[in-house]
PDB file of N, CA and C in Angstrom:
ATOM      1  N   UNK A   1      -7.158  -0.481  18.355  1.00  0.00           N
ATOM      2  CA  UNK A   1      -6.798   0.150  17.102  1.00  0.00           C
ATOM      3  C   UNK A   1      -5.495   0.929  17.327  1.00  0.00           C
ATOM      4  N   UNK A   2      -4.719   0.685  16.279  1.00  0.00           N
ATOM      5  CA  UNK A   2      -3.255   1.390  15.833  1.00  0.00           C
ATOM      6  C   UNK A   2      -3.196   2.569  15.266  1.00  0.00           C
ATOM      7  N   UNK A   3      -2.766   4.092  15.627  1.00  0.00           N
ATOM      8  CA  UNK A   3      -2.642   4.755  15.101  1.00  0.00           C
ATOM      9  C   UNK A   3      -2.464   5.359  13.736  1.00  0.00           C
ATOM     10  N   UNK A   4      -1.816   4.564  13.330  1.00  0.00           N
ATOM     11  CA  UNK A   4      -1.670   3.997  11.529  1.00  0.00           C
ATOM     12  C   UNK A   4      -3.481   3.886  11.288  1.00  0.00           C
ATOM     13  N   UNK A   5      -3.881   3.029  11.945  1.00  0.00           N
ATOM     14  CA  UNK A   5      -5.525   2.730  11.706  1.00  0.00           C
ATOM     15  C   UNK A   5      -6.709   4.078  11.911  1.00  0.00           C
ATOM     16  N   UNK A   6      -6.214   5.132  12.207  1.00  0.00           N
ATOM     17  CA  UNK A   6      -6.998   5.868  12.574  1.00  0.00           C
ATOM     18  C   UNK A   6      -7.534   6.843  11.436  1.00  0.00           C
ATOM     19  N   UNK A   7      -8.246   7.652  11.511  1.00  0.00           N
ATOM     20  CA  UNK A   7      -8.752   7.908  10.988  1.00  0.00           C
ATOM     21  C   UNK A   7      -8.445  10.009  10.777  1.00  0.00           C
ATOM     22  N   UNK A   8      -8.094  10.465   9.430  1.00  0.00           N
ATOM     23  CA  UNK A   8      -6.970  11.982   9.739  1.00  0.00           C
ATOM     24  C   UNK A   8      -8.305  12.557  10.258  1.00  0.00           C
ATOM     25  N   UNK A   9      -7.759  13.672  11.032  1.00  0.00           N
ATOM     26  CA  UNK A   9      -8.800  15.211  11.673  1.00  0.00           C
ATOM     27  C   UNK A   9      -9.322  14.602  12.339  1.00  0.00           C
ATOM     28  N   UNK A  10      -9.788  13.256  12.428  1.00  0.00           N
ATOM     29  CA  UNK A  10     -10.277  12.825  14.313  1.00  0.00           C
ATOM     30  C   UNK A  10      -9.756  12.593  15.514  1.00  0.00           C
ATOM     31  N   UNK A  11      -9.998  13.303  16.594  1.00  0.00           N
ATOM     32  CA  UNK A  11      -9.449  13.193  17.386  1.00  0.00           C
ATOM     33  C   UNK A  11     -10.344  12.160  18.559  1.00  0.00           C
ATOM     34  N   UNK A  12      -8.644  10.984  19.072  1.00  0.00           N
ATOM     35  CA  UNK A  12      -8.619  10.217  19.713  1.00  0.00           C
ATOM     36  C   UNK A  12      -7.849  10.217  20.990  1.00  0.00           C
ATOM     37  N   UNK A  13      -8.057   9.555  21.970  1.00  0.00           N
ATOM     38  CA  UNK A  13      -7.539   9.070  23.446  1.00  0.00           C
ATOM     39  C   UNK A  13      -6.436   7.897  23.096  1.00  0.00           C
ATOM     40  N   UNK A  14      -5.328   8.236  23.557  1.00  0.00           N
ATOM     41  CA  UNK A  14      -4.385   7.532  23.583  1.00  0.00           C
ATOM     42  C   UNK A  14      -4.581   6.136  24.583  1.00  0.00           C
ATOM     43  N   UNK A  15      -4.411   5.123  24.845  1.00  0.00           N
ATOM     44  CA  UNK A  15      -5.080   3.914  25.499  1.00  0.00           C
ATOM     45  C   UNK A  15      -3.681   3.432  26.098  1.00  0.00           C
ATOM     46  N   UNK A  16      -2.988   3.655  25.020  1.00  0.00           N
ATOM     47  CA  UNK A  16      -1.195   2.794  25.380  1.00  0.00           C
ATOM     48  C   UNK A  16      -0.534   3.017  24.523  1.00  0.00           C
ATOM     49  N   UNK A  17       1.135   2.421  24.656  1.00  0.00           N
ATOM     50  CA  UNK A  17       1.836   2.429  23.602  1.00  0.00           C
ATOM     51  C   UNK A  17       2.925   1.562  24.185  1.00  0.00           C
ATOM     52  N   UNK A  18       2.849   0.780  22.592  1.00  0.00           N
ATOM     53  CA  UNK A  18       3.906  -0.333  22.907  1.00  0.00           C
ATOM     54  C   UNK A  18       5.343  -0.564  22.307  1.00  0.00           C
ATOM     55  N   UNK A  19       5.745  -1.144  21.878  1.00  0.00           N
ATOM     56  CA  UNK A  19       7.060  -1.418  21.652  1.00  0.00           C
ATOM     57  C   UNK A  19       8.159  -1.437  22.650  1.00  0.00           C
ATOM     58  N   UNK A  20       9.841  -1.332  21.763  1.00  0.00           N
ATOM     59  CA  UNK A  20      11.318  -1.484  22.869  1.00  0.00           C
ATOM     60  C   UNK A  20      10.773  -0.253  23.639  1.00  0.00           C
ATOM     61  N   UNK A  21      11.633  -0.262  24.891  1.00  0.00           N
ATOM     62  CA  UNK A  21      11.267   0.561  25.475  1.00  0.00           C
ATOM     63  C   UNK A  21      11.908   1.626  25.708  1.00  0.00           C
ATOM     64  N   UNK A  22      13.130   1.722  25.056  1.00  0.00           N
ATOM     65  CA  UNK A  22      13.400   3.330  24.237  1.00  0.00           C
ATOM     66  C   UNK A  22      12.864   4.434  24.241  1.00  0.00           C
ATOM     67  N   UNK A  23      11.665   3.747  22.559  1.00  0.00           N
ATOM     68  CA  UNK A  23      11.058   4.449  21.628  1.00  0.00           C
ATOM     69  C   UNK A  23      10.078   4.700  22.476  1.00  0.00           C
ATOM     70  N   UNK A  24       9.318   3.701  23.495  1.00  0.00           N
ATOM     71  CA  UNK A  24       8.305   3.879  24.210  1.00  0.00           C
ATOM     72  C   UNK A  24       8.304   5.306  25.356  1.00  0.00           C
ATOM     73  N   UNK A  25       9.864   4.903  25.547  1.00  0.00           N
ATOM     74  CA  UNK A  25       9.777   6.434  26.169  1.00  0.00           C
ATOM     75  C   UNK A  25      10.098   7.770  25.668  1.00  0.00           C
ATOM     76  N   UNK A  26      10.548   7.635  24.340  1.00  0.00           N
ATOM     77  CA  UNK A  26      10.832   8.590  23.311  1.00  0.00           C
ATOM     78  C   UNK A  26       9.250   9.555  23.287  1.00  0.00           C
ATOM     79  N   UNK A  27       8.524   8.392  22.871  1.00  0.00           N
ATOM     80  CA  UNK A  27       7.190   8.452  22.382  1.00  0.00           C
ATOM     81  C   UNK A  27       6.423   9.331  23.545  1.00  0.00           C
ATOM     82  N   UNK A  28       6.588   9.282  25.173  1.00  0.00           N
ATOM     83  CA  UNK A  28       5.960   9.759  26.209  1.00  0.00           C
ATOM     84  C   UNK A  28       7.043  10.813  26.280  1.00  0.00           C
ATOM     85  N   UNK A  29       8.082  11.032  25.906  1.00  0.00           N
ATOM     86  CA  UNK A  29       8.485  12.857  25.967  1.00  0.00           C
ATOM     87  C   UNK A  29       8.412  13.881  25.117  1.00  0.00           C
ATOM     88  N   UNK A  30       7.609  13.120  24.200  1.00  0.00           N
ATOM     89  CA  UNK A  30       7.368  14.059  22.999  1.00  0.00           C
ATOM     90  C   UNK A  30       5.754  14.328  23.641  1.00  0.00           C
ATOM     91  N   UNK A  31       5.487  13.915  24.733  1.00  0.00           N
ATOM     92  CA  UNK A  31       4.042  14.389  25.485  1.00  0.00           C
ATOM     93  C   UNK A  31       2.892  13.038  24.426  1.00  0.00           C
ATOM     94  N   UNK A  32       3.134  12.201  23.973  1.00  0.00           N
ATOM     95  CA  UNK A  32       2.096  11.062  23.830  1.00  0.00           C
ATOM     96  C   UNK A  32       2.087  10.418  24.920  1.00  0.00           C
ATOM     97  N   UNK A  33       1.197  10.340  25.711  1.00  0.00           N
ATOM     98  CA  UNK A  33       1.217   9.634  27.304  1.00  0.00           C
ATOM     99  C   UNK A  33       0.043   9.398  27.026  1.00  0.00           C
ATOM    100  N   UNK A  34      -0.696   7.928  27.742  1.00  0.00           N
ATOM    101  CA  UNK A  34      -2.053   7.549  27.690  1.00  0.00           C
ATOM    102  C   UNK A  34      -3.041   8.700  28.349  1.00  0.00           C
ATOM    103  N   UNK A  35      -4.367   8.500  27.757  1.00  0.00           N
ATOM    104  CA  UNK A  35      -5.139   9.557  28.554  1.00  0.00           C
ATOM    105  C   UNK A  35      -5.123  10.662  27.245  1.00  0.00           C
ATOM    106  N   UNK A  36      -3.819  10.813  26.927  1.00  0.00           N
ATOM    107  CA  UNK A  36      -4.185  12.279  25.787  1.00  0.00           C
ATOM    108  C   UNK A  36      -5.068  12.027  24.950  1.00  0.00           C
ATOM    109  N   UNK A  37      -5.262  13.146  23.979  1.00  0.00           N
ATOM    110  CA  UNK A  37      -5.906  13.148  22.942  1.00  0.00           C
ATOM    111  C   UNK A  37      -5.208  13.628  21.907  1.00  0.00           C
ATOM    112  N   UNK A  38      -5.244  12.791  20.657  1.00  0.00           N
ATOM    113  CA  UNK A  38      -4.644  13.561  19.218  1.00  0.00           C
ATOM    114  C   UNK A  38      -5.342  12.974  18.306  1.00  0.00           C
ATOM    115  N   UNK A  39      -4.512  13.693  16.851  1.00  0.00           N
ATOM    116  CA  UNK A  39      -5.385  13.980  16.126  1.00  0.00           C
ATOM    117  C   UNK A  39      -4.257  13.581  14.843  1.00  0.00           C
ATOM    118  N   UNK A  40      -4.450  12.374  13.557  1.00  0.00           N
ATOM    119  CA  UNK A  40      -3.282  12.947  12.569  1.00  0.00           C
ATOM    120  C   UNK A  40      -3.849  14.024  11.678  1.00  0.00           C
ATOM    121  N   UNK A  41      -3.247  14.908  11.528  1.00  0.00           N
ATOM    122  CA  UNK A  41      -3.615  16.034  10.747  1.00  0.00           C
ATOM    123  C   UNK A  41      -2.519  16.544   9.063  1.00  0.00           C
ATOM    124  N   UNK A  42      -1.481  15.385   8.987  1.00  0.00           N
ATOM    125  CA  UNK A  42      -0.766  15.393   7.847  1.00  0.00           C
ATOM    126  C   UNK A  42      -0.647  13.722   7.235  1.00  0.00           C
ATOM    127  N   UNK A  43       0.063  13.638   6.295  1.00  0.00           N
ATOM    128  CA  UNK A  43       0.485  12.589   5.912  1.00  0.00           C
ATOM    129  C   UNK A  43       0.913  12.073   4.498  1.00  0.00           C
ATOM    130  N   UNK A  44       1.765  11.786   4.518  1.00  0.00           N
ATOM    131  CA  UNK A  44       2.242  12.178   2.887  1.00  0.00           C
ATOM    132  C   UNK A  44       2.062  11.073   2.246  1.00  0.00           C
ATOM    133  N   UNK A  45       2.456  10.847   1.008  1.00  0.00           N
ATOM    134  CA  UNK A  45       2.255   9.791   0.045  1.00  0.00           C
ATOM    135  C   UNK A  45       2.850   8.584   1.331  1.00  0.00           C
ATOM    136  N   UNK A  46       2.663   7.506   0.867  1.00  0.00           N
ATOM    137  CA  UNK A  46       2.639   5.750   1.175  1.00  0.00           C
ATOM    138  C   UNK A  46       2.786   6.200   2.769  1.00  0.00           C
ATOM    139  N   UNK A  47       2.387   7.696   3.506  1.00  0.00           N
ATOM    140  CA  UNK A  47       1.711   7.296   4.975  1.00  0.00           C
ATOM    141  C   UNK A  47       3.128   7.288   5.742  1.00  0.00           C
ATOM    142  N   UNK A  48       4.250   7.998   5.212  1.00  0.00           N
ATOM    143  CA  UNK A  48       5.015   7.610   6.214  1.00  0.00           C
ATOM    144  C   UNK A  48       5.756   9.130   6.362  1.00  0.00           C
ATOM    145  N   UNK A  49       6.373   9.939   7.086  1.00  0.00           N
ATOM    146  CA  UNK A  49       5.582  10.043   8.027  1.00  0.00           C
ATOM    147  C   UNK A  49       4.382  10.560   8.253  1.00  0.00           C
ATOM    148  N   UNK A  50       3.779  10.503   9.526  1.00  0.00           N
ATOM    149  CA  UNK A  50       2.683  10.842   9.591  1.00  0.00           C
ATOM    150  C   UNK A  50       3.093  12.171  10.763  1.00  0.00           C
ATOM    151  N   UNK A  51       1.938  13.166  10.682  1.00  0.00           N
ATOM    152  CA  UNK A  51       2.297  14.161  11.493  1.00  0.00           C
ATOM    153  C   UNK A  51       0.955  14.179  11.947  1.00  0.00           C
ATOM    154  N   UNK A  52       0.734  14.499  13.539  1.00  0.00           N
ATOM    155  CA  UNK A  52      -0.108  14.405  14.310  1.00  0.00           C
ATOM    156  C   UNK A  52       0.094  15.651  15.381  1.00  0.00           C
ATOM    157  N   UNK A  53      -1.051  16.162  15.718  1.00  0.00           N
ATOM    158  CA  UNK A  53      -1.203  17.040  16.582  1.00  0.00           C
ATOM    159  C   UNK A  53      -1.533  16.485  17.846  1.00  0.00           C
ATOM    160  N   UNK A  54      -0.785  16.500  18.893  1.00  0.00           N
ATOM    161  CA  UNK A  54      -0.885  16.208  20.187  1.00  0.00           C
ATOM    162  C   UNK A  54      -0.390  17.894  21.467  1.00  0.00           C
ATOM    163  N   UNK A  55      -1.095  18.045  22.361  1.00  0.00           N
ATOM    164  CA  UNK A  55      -1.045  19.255  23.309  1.00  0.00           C
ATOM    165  C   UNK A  55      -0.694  20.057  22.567  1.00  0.00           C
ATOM    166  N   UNK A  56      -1.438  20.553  21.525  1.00  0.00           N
ATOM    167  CA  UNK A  56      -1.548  21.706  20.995  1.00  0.00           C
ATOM    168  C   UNK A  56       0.291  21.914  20.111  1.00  0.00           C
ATOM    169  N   UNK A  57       0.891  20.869  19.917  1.00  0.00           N
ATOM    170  CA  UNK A  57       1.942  20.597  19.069  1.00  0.00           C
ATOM    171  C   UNK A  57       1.535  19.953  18.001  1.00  0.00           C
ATOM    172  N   UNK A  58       2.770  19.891  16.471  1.00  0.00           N
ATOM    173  CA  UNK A  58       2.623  18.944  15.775  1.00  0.00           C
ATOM    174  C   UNK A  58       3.796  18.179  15.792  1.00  0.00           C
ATOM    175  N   UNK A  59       3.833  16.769  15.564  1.00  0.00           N
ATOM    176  CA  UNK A  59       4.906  15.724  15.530  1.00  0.00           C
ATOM    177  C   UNK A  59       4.445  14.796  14.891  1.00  0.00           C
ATOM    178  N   UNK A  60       6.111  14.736  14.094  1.00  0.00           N
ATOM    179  CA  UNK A  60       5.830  13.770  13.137  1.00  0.00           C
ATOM    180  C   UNK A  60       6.550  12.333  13.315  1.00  0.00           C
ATOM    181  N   UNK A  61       5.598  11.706  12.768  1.00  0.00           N
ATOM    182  CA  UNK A  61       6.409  10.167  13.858  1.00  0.00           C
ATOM    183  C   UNK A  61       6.327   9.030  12.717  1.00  0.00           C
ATOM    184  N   UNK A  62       6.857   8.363  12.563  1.00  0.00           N
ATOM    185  CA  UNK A  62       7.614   7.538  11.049  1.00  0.00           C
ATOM    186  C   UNK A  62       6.180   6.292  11.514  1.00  0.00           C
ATOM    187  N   UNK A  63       5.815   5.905  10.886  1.00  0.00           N
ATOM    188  CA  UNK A  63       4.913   4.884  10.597  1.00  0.00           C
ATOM    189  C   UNK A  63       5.182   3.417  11.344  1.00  0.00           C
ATOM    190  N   UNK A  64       6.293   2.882  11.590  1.00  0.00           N
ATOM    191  CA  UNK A  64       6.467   2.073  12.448  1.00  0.00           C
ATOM    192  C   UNK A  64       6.369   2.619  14.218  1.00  0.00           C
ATOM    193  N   UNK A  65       6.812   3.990  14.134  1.00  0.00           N
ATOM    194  CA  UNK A  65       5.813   4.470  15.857  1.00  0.00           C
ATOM    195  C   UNK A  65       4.926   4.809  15.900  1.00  0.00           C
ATOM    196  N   UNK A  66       4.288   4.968  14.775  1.00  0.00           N
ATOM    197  CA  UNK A  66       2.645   5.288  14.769  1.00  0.00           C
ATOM    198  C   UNK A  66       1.924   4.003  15.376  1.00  0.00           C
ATOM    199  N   UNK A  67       2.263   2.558  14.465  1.00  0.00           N
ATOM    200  CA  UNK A  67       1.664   1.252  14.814  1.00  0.00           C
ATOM    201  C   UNK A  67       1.999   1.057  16.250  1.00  0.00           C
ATOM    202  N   UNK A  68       2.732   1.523  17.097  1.00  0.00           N
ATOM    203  CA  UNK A  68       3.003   0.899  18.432  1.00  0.00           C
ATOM    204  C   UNK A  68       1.993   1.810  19.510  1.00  0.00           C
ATOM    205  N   UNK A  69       1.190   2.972  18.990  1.00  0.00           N
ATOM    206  CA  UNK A  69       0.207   3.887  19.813  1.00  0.00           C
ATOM    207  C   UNK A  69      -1.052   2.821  19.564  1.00  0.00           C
ATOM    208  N   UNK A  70      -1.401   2.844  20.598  1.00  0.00           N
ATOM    209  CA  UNK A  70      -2.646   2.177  20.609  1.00  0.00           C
ATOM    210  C   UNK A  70      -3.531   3.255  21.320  1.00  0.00           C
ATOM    211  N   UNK A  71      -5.093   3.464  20.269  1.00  0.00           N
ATOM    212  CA  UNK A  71      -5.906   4.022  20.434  1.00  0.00           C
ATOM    213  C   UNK A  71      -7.575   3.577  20.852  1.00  0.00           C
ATOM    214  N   UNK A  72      -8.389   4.507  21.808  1.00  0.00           N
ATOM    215  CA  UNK A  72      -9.519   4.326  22.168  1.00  0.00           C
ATOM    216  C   UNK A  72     -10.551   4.662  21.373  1.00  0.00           C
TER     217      UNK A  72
END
């Protein structure tokens, strides 16, 4: 399951994350690294962006890097 797929105020284990590998590492210095846990806790009309709480931060991450987190 894709982050996009998840479900708001539950919190999940990060499994992976895919895409170029850029964004992939964009994505692991904003502290999304497998193993974590987050949570989306915003999200505005048509879902884009979405803002998610990860290590006690919030970040908001545009809907095409949401789909590349893959969740447990």
């Amino acid at each position: 399951m894709s982050l996009v797929d998840a479900i708001h105020n539950k919190w999940y284990r990060v499994e992976g994350i895919e895409g170029p590998e850029d964004q992939r590492q964009r994505l692991l210095d904003l502290g999304i690294t497998p193993g974590e846990q987050l949570s989306i806790v915003q999200s505005v009309p048509f879902g884009d962006p979405l803002v998610v709480m990860v290590r006690g931060m919030r970040v908001a991450l545009r809907r095409r890097e949401a789909a590349w987190i893959r969740l447990q």
